[in-house]
Protein backbone atom coordinates (compact mmCIF):
# COMPACT_ATOMS: atom_id res chain seq x y z
CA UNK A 1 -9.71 8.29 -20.11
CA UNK A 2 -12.18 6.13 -21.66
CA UNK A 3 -15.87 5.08 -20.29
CA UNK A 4 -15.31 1.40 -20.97
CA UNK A 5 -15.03 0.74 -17.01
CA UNK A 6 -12.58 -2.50 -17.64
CA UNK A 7 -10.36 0.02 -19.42
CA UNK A 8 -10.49 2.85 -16.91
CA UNK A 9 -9.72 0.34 -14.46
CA UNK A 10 -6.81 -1.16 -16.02
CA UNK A 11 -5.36 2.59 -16.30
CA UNK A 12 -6.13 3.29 -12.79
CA UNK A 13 -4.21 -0.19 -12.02
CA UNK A 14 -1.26 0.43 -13.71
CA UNK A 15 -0.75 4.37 -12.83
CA UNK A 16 -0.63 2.57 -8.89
CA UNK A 17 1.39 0.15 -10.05
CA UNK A 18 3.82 3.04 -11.57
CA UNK A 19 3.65 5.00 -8.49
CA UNK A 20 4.33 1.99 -5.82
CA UNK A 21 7.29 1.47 -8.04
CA UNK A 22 8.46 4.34 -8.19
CA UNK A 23 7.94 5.41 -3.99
CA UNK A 24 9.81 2.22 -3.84
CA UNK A 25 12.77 3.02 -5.22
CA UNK A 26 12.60 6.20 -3.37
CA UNK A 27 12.36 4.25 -0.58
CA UNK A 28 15.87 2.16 -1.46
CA UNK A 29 17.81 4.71 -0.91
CA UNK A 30 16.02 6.27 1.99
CA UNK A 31 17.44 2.47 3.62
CA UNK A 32 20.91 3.56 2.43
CA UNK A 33 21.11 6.64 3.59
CA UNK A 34 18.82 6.82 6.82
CA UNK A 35 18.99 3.20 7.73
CA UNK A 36 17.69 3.56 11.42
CA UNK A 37 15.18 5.88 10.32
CA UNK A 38 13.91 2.83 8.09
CA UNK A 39 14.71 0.28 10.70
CA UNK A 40 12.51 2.22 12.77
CA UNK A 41 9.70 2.37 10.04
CA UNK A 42 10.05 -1.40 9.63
CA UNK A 43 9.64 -1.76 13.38
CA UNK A 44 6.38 0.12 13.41
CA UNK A 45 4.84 -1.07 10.61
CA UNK A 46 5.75 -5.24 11.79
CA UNK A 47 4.10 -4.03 15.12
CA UNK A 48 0.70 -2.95 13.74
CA UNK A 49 0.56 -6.22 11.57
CA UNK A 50 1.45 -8.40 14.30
CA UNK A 51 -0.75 -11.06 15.24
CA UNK A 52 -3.53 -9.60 17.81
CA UNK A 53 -7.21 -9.54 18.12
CA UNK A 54 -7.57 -7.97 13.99
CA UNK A 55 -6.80 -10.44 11.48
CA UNK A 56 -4.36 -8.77 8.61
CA UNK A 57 -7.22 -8.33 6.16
CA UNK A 58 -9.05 -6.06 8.38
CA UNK A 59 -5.63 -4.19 9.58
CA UNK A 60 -4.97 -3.57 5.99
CA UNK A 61 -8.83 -2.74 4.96
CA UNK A 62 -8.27 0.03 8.15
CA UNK A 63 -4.69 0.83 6.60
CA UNK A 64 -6.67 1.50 3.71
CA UNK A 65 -9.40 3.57 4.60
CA UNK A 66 -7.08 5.74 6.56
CA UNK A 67 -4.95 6.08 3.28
CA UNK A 68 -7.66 7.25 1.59
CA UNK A 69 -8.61 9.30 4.23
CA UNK A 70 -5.36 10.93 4.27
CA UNK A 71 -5.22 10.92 0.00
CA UNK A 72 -2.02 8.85 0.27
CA UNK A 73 -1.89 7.72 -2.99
CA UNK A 74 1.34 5.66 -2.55
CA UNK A 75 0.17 4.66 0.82
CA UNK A 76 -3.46 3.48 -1.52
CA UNK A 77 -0.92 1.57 -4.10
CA UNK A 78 0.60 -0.39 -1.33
CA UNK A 79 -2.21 -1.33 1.00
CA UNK A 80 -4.23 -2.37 -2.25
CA UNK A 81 -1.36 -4.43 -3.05
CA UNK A 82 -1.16 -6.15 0.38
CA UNK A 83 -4.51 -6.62 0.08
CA UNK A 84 -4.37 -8.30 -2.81
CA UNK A 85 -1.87 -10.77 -1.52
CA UNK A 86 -3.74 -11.60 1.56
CA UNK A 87 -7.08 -12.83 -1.08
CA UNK A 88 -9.13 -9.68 -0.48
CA UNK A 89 -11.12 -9.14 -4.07
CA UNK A 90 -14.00 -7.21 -5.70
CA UNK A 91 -17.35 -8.34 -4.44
């Protein structure tokens, strides 16, 4: 670890990044071999982001805190990624 805190971040960016690719392959052949097991996990998680009275940022900031909550840390790669798509950034 180093104390520059661009540096530390990078490394903290890229060990998610590892990990989210890595629960994601997992996850591949979870589809293949317990496909309505992962239908069913699809289902649930296009429910909870469906359009309702939370926009998707703040259903993903509460996806996140409950992550963290829970010290998911694959769950913490992919929310922050989702995040990231939907234009949610550093203040």
């Amino acid at each position: 670890m180093t104390n520059n805190p661009a540096n530390a971040m990078s490394e903290s960016t890229n060990k998610y990044r590892d990990l989210t690719q890595s629960v994601s392959a997992g996850l591949s052949s979870l589809r293949m071999s317990t496909p309505e097991v992962m239908k069913s996990f699809n289902d649930l998680g296009k429910s909870a982001t469906a359009s309702g009275v939370l926009d998707a940022k703040t259903k993903e900031l509460i996806a996140l805190a409950l992550s963290v909550a829970a010290r998911c840390d694959p769950c913490i790669g992919f929310h922050t990624k989702a995040l990231v798509k939907l234009g949610v950034d550093l203040p």
